[in-house]
Protein backbone atom coordinates (compact mmCIF):
# COMPACT_ATOMS: atom_id res chain seq x y z
CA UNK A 1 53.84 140.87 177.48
CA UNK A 2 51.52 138.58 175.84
CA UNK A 3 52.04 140.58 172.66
CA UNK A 4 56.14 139.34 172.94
CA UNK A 5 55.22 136.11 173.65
CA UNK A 6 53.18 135.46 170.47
CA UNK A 7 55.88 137.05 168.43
CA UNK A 8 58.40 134.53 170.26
CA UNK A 9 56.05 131.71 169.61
CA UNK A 10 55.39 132.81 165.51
CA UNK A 11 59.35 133.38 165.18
CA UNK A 12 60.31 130.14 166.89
CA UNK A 13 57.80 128.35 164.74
CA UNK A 14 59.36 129.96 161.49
CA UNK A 15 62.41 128.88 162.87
CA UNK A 16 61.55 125.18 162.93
CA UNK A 17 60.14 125.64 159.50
CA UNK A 18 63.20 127.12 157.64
CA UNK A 19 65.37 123.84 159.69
CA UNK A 20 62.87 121.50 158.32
CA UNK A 21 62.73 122.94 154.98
CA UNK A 22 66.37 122.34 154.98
CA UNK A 23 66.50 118.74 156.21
CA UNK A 24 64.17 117.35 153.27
CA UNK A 25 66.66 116.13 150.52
CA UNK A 26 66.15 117.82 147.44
CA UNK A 27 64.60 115.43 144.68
CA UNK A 28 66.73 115.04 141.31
CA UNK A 29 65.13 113.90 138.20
CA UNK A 30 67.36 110.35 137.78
CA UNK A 31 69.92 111.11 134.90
CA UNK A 32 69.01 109.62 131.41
CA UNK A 33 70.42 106.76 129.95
CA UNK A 34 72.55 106.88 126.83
CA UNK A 35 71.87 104.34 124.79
CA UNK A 36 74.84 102.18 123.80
CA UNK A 37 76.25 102.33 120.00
CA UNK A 38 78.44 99.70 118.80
CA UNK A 39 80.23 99.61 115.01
CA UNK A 40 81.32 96.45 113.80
CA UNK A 41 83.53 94.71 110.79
CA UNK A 42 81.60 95.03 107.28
CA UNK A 43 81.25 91.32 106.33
CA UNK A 44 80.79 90.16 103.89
CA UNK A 45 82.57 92.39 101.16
CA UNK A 46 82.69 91.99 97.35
CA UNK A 47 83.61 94.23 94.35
CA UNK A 48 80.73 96.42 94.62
CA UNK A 49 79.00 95.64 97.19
CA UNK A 50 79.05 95.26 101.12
CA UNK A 51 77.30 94.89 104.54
CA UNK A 52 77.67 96.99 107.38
CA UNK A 53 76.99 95.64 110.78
CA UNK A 54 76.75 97.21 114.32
CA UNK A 55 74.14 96.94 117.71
CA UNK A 56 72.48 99.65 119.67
CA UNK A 57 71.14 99.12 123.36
CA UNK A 58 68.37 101.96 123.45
CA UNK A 59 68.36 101.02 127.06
CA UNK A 60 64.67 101.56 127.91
CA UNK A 61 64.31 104.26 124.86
CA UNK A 62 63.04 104.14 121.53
CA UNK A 63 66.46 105.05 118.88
CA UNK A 64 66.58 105.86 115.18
CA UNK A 65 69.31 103.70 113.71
CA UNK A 66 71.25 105.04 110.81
CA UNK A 67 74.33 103.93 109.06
CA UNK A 68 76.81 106.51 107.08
CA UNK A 69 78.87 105.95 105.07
CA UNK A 70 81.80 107.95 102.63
CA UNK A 71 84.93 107.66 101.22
CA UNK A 72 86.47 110.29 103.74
CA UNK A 73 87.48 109.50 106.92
CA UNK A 74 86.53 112.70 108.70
CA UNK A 75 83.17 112.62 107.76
CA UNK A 76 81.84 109.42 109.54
CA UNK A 77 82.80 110.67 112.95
CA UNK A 78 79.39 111.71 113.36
CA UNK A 79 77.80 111.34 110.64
CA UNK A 80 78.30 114.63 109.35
CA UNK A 81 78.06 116.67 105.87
CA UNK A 82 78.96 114.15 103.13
CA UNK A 83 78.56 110.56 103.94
CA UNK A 84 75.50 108.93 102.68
CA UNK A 85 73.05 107.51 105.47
CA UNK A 86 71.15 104.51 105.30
CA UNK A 87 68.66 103.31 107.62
CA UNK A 88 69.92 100.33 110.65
CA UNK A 89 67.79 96.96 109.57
CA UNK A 90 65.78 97.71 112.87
CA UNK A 91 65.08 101.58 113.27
CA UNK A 92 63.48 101.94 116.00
CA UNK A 93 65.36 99.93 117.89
CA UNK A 94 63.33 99.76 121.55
CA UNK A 95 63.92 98.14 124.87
CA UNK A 96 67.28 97.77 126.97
CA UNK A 97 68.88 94.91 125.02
CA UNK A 98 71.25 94.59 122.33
CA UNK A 99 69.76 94.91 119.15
CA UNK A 100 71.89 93.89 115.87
CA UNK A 101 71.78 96.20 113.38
CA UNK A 102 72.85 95.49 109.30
CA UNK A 103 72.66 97.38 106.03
CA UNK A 104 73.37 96.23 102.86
CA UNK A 105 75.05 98.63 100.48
CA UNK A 106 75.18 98.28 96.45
CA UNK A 107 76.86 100.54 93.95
CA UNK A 108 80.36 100.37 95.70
CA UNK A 109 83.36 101.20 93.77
CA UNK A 110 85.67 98.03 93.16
CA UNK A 111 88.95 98.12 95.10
CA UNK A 112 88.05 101.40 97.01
CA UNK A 113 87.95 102.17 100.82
CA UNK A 114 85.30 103.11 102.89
CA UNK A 115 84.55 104.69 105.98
CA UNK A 116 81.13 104.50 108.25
CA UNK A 117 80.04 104.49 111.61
CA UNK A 118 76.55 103.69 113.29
CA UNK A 119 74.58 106.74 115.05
CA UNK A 120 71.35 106.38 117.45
CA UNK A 121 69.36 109.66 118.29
CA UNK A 122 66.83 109.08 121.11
CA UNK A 123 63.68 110.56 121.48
CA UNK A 124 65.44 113.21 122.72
CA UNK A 125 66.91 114.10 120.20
CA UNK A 126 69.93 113.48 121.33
CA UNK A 127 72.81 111.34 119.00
CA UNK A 128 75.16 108.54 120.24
CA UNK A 129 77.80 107.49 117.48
CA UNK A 130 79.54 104.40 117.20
CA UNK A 131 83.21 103.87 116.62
CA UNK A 132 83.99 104.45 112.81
CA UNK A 133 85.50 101.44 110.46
CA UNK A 134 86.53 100.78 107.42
CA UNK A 135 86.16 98.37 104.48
CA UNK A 136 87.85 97.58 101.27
CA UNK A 137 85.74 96.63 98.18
CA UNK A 138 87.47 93.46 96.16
CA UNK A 139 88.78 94.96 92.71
CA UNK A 140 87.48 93.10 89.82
CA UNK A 141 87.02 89.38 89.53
CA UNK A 142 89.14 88.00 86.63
CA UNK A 143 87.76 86.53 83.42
CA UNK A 144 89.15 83.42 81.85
CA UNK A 145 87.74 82.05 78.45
CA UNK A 146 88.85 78.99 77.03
CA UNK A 147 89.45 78.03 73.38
CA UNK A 148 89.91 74.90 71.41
CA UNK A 149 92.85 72.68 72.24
CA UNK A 150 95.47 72.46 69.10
CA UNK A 151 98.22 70.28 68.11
CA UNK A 152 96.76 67.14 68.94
CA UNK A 153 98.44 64.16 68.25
CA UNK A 154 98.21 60.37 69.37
CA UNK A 155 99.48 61.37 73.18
CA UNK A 156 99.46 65.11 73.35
CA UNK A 157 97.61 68.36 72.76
CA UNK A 158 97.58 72.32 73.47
CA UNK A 159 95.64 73.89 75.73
CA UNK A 160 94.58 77.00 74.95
CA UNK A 161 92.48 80.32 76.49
CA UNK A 162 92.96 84.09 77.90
CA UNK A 163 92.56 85.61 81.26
CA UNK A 164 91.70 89.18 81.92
CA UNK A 165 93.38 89.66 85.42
CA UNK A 166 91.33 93.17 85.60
CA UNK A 167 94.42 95.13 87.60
CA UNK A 168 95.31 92.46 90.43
CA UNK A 169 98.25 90.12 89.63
CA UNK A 170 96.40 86.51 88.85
CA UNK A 171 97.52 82.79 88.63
CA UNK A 172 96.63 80.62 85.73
CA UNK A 173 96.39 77.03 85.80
CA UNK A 174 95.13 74.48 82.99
CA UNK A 175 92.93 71.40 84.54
CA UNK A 176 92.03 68.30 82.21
CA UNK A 177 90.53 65.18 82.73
CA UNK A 178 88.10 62.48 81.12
CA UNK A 179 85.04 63.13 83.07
CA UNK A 180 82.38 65.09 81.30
CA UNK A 181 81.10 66.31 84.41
CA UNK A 182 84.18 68.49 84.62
CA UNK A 183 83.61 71.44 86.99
CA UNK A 184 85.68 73.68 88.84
CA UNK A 185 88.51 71.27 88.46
CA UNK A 186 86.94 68.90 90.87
CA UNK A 187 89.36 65.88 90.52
CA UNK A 188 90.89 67.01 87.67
CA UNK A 189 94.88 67.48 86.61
CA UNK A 190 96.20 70.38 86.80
CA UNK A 191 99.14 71.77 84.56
CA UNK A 192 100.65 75.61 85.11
CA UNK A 193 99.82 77.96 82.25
CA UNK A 194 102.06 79.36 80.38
CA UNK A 195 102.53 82.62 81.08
CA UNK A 196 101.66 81.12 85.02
CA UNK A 197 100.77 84.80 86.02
CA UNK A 198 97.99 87.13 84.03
CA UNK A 199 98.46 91.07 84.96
CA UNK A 200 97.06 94.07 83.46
CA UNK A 201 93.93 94.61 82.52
CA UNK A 202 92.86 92.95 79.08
CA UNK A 203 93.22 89.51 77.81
CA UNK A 204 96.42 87.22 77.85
CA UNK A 205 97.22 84.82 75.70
CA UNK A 206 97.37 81.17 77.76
CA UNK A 207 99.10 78.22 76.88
CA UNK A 208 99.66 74.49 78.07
CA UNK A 209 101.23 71.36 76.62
CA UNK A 210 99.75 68.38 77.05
CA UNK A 211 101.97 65.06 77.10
CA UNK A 212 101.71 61.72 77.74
CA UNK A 213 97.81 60.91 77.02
CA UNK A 214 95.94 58.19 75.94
CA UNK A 215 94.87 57.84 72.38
CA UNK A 216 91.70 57.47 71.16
CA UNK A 217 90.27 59.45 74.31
CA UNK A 218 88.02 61.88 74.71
CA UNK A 219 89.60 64.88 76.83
CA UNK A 220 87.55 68.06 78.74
CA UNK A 221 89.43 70.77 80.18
CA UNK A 222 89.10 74.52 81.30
CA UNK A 223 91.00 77.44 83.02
CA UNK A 224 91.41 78.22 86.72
CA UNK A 225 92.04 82.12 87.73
CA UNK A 226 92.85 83.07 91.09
CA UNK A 227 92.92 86.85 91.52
CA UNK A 228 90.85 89.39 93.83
CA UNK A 229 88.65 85.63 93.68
CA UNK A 230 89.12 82.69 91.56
CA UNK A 231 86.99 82.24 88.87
CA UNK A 232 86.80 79.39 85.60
CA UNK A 233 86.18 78.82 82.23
CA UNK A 234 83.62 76.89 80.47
CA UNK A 235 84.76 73.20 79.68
CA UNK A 236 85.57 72.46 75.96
CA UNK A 237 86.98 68.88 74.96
CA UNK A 238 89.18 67.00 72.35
CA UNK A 239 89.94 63.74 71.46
CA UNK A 240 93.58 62.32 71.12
CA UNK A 241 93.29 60.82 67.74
CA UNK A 242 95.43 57.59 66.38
CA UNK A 243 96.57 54.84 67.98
CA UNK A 244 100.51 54.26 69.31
CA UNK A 245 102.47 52.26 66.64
CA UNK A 246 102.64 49.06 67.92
CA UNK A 247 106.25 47.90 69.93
CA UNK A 248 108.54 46.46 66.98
CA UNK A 249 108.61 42.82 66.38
CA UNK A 250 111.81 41.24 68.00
CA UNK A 251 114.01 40.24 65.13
CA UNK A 252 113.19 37.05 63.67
CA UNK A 253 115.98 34.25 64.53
CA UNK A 254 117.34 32.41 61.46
């Protein structure tokens, strides 16, 4: 009798036990944060070269940044076989803020696209990726050289130069004026060139005919190219030579 009772007692205890056991809520480890990977615009972009810009919230981790970039699409996705990495401006990047990242690229290939994306591996080794973008490199600047003005006389001259318009489709424009401190065409007067538009990519032949000046002045002048930028000359001068022939006498009365 007492031997059933024990065995009762030891069962019913078990009982409570196994009920307990499942009543306490089963612990999970919280989940881990991913950090946060953002790709932004290049800016700014020239002919060869370019910076890449982005932001990576490690949120409470510590993240190696890296940029990649390529000239294919499909391998910037994540970062794969192919693109060229270079290291975010801050790599780590630590805490649970925003941090900017940047990386300035050199070497680029004028008037090409690229593709890149920004990628964070935690010290898990696990990898976010941004979103990837692309850029366009500027093709060549143009080059304008200026040459001695011709054909002066006692109110006119030729301008005359070249422009290289290095592939991209480029306006010409003469600029003159009296100041020596000539620069960029800062308040000067401008006159189209003839031809107006440069193409191609070696030297043409610019012209512009002056009218209309004062003689016995001393003239400075250059070019002005607007292409994939705009770019100018150096500054040469002339001099309008001569004086005007005075008005004729009215006739003489008898």
């Amino acid at each position: 009798m007492k031997q059933s009772r024990k065995l009762a007692l030891i069962l019913r205890v078990a009982a409570m036990i196994a009920l307990g056991a499942a009543l306490v809520p089963v612990l999970s480890s919280p989940a881990e944060a991913q950090a946060a990977v953002t790709t932004s615009a290049a800016s700014p972009i020239s002919t060869t070269t370019a910076t890449l810009n982005g932001s990576v919230n490690p949120e409470g981790d510590s993240d190696t940044v890296t940029f990649c970039y390529s000239t294919t699409s499909s391998q910037v996705t994540s970062c794969g076989a192919g693109s060229t990495l270079f290291t975010g401006s801050t790599s780590p990047a630590t805490g649970s803020s925003v941090v900017t990242e940047t990386a300035n690229l050199t070497g680029l290939t004028p008037g090409t696209t690229y593709y890149f994306n920004l990628e964070a591996t935690d010290s898990g080794d696990t990898t976010y990726y941004g979103t990837p973008t692309s850029f366009t490199t500027s093709t060549e600047a143009p080059t304008a050289t200026v040459s001695a003005a011709t054909g002066i006389t006692t109110t006119g001259a030729t301008l005359n130069g070249s422009v290289n318009a290095e592939g991209t489709s480029t306006t010409v424009t003469f600029c003159y004026s009296t100041s020596s401190s000539l620069s960029s065409c800062g308040g000067a007067t401008s006159t189209a060139a003839i031809p107006p538009t440069a193409t191609g990519t070696s030297a043409t032949a610019e012209t512009a005919t002056l009218t209309g000046l004062a003689p016995n002045t001393e003239y400075y002048f250059q070019i002005e190219a607007v292409g994939s930028s705009t770019v100018y000359s150096s500054v040469l001068s002339f001099t309008v030579t001569g004086t005007t022939p005075p008005p004729p006498s009215p006739p003489r009365r008898s």
